[in-house]
C-alpha atoms as a PDB file:
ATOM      1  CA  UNK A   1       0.082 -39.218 -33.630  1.00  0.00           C
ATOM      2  CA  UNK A   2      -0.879 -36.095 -32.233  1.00  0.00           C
ATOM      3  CA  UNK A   3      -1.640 -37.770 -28.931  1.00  0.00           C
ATOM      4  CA  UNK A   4       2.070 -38.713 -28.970  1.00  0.00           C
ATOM      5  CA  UNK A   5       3.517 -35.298 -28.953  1.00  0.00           C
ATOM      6  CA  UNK A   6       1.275 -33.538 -26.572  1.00  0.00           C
ATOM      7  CA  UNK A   7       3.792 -32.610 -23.807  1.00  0.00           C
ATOM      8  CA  UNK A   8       7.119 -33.069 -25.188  1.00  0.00           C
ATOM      9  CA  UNK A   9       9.564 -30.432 -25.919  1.00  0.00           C
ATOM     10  CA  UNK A  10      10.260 -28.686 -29.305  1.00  0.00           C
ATOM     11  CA  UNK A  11      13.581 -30.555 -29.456  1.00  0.00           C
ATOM     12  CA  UNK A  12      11.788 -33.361 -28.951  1.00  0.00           C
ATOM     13  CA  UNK A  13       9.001 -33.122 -31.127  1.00  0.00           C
ATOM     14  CA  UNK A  14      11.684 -32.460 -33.965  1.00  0.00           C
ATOM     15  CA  UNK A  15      13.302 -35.464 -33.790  1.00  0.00           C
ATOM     16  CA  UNK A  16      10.149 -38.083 -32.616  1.00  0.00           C
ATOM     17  CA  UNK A  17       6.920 -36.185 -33.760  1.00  0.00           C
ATOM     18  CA  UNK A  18       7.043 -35.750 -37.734  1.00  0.00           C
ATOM     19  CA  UNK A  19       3.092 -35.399 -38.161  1.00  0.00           C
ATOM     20  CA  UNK A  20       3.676 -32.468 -35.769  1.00  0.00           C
ATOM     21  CA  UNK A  21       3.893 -29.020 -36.724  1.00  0.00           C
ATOM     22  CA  UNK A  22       3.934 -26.168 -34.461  1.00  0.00           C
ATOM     23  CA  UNK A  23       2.167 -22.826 -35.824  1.00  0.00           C
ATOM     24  CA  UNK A  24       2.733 -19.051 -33.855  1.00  0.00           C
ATOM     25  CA  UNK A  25      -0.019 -16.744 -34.081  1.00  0.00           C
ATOM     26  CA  UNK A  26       1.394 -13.024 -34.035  1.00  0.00           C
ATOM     27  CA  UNK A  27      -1.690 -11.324 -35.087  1.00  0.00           C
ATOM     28  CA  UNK A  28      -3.303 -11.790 -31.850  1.00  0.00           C
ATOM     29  CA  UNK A  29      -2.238  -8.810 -29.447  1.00  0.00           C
ATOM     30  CA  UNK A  30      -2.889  -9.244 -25.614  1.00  0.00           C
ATOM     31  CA  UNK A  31      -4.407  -6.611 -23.882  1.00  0.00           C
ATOM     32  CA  UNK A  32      -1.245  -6.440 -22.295  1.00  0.00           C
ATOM     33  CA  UNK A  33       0.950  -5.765 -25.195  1.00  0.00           C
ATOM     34  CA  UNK A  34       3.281  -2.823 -25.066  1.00  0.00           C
ATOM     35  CA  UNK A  35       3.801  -0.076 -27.441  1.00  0.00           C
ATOM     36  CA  UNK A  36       6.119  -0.432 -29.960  1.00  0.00           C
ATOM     37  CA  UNK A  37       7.171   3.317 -29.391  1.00  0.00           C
ATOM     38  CA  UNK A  38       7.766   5.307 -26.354  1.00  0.00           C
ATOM     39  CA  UNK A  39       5.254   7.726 -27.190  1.00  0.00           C
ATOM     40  CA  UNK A  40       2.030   8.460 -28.889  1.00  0.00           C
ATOM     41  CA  UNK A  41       0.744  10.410 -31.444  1.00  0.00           C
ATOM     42  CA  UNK A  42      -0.739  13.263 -29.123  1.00  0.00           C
ATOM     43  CA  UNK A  43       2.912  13.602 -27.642  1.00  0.00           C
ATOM     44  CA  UNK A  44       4.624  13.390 -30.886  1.00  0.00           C
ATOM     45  CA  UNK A  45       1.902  16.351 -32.135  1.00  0.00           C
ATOM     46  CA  UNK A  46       2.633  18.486 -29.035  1.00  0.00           C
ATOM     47  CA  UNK A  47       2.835  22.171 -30.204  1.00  0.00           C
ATOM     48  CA  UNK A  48       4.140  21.208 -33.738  1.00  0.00           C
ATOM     49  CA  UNK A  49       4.959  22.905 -36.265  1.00  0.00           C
ATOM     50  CA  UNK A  50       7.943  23.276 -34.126  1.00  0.00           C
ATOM     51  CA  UNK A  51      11.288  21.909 -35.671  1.00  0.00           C
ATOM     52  CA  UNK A  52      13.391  25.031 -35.810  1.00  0.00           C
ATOM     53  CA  UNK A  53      14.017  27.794 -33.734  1.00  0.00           C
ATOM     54  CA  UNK A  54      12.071  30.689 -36.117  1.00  0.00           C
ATOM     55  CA  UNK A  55       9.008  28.082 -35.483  1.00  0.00           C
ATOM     56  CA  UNK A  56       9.737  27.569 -31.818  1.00  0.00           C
ATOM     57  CA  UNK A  57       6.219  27.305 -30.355  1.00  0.00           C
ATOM     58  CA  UNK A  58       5.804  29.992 -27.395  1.00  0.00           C
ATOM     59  CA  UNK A  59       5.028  28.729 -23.664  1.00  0.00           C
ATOM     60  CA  UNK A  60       4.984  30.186 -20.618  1.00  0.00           C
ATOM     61  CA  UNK A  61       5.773  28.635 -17.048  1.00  0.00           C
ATOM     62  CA  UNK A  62       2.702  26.499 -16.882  1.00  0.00           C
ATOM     63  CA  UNK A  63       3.369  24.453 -20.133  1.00  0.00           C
ATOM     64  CA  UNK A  64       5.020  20.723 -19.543  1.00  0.00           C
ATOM     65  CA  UNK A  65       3.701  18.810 -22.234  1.00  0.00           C
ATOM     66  CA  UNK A  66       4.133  15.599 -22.337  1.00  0.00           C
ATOM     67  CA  UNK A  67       5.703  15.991 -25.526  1.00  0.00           C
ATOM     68  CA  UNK A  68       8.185  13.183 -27.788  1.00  0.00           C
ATOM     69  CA  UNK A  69      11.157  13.686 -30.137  1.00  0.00           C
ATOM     70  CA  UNK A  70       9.282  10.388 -32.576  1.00  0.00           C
ATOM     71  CA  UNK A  71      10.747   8.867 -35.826  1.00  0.00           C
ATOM     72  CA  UNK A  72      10.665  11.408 -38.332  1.00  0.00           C
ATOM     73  CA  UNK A  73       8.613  11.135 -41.472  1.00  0.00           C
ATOM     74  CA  UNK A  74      10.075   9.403 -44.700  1.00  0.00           C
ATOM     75  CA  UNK A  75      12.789  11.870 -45.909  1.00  0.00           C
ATOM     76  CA  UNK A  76      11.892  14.382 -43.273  1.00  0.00           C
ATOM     77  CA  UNK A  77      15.240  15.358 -40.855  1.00  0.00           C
ATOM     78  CA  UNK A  78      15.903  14.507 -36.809  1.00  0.00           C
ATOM     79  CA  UNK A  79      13.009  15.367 -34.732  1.00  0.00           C
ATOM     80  CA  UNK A  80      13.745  18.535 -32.941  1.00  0.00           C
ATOM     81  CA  UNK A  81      11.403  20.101 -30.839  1.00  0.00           C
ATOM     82  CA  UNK A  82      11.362  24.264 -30.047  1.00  0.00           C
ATOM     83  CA  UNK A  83      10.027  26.123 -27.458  1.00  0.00           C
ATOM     84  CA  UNK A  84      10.068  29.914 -27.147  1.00  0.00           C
ATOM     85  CA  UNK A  85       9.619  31.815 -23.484  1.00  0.00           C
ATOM     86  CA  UNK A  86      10.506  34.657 -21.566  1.00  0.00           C
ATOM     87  CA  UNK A  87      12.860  35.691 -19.323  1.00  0.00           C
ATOM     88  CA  UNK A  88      12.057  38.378 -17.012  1.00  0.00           C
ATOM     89  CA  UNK A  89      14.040  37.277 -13.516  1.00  0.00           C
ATOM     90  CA  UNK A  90      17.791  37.026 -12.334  1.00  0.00           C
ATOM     91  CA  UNK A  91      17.474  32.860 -12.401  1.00  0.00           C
ATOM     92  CA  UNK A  92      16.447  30.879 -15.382  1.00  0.00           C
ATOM     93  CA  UNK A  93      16.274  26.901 -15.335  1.00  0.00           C
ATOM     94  CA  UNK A  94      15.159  25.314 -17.880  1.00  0.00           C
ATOM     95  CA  UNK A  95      14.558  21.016 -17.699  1.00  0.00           C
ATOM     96  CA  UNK A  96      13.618  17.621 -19.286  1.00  0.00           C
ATOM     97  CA  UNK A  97      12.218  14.262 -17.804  1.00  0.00           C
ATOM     98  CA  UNK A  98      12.487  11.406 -19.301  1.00  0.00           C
ATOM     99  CA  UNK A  99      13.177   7.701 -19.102  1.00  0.00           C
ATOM    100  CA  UNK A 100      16.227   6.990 -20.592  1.00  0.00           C
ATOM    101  CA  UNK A 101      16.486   3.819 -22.209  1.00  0.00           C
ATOM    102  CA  UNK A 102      18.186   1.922 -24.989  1.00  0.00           C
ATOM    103  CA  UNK A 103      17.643   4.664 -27.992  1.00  0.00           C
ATOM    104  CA  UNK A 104      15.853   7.083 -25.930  1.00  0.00           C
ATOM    105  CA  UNK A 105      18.519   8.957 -24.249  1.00  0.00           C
ATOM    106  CA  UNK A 106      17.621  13.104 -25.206  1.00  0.00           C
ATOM    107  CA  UNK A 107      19.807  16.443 -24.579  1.00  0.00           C
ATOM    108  CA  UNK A 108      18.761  20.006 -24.610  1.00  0.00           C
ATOM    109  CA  UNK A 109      20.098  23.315 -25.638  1.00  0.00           C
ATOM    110  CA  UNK A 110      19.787  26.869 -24.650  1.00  0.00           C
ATOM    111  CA  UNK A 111      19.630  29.650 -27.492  1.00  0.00           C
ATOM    112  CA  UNK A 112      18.587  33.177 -27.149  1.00  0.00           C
ATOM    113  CA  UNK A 113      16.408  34.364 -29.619  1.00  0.00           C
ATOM    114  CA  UNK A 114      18.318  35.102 -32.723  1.00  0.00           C
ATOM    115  CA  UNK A 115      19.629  31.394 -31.967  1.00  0.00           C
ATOM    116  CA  UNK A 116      22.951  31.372 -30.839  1.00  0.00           C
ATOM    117  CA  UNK A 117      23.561  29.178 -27.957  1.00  0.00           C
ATOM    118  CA  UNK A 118      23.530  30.476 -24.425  1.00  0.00           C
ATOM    119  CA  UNK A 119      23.970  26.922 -23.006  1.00  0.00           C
ATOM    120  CA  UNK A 120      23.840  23.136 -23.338  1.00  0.00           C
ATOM    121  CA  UNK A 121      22.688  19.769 -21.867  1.00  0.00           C
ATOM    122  CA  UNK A 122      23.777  16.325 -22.218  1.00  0.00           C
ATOM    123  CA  UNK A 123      24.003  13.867 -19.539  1.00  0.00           C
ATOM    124  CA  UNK A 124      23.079  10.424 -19.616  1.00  0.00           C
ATOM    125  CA  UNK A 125      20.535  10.264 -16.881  1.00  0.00           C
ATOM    126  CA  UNK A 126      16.578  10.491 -16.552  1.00  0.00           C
ATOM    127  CA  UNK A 127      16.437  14.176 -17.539  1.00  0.00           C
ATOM    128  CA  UNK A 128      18.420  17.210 -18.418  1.00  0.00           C
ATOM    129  CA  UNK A 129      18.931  20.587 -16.788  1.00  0.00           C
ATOM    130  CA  UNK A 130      20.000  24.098 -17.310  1.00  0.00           C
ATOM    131  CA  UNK A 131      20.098  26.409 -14.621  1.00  0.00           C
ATOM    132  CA  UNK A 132      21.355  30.191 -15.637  1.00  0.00           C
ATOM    133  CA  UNK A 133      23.992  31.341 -14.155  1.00  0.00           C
ATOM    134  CA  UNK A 134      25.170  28.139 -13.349  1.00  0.00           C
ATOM    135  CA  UNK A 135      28.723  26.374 -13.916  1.00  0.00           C
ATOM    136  CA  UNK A 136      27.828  23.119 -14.791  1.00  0.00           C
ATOM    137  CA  UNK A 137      26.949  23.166 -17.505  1.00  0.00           C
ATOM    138  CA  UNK A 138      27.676  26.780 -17.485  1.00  0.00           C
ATOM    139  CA  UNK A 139      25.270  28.942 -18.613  1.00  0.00           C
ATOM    140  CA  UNK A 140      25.726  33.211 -18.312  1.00  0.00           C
ATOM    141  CA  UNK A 141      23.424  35.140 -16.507  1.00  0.00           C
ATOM    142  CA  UNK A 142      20.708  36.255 -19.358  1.00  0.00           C
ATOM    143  CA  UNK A 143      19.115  39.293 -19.968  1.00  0.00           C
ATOM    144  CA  UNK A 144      15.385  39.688 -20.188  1.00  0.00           C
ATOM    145  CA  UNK A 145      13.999  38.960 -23.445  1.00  0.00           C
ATOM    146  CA  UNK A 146      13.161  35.794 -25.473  1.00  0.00           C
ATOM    147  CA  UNK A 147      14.698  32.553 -25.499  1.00  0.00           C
ATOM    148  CA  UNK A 148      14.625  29.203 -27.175  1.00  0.00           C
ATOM    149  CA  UNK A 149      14.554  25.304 -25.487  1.00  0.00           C
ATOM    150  CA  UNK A 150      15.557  22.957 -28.041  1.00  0.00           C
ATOM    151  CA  UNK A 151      15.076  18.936 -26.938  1.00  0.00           C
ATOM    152  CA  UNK A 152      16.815  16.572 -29.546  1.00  0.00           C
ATOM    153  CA  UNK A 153      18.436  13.271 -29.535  1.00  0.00           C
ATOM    154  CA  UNK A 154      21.532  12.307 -27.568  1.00  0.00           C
ATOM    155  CA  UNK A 155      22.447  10.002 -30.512  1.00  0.00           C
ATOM    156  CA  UNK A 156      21.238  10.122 -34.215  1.00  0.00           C
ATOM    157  CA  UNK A 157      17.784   8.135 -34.442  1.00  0.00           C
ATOM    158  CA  UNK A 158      16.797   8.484 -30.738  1.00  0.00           C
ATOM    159  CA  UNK A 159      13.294   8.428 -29.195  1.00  0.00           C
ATOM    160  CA  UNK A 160      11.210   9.275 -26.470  1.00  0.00           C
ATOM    161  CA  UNK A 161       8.599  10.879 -24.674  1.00  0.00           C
ATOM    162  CA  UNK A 162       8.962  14.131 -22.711  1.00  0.00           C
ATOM    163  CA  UNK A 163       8.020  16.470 -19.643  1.00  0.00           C
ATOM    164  CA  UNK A 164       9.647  19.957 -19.528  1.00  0.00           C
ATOM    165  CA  UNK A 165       9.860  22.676 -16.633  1.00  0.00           C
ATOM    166  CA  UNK A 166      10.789  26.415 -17.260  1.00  0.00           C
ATOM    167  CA  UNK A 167      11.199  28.559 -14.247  1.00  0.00           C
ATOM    168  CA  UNK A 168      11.754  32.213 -16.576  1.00  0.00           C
END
């Protein structure tokens, strides 16, 4: 019988072939499996503790991660991720790169040290920037001193890996 379903089509099988079965094997992975997420651990780990802006990890010029905003932990909030820096010239821009994708699209925020925002991010493209002074989206010019890069997501529940560039 099994002879006589070699080569036919599922439909076809159904309705001709009842000693046939058909069996799936999930639990073998290809080599060429993707991820499940759009990040790994190291990236999710990237300077953490560093959910809030009084933990805001401190970087200089040469930091870029890669960094993620990941699923957060069982009753744990959002991801946010914080990153404290200097400013000690006229022009400050601060930047994300990313892939956006279904439930991976991030935005950014500008907030000077004591955390109110200076400025604000949120496109819908492959990275956001904020360039100070700038118009759009505007952004004073800011005096020297700290300040604080927050990267969260566009839309509750989003995902994804991260570069960053900060020109203080």
């Amino acid at each position: 019988m099994l002879r006589e379903c070699a080569g036919l089509s599922i439909a076809a099988i159904a309705t001709t072939c009842s000693a046939c079965s058909l069996v799936l094997d999930f639990d073998k992975v290809t080599s060429d499996a993707s991820m499940d997420a759009p990040y790994t651990q190291a990236q999710c780990d990237y300077k953490e503790p560093n959910d809030s802006i009084a933990a805001a990890a401190m970087i200089d010029a040469t930091a870029t991660g890669p960094a993620a905003i990941c699923k957060p932990t069982m009753g744990s909030p959002e991801d946010h991720d914080y990153y404290k820096f200097t400013v000690s010239s006229a022009t400050v821009m601060v930047a994300i790169q990313f892939k956006n994708r279904p439930g991976g699209d991030l935005d950014i925020k500008l907030h000077d040290e004591s955390g109110v925002m200076q400025a604000q991010s949120r496109g819908f493209g492959d990275g956001e920037m904020i360039v100070c002074p700038g118009s759009s989206p505007s952004c004073p010019t800011l005096a020297a001193g700290n300040y604080v890069l927050e990267v969260f997501p566009a839309i509750a529940g989003s995902v994804n890996s991260y570069t960053f560039t900060i020109t203080p």
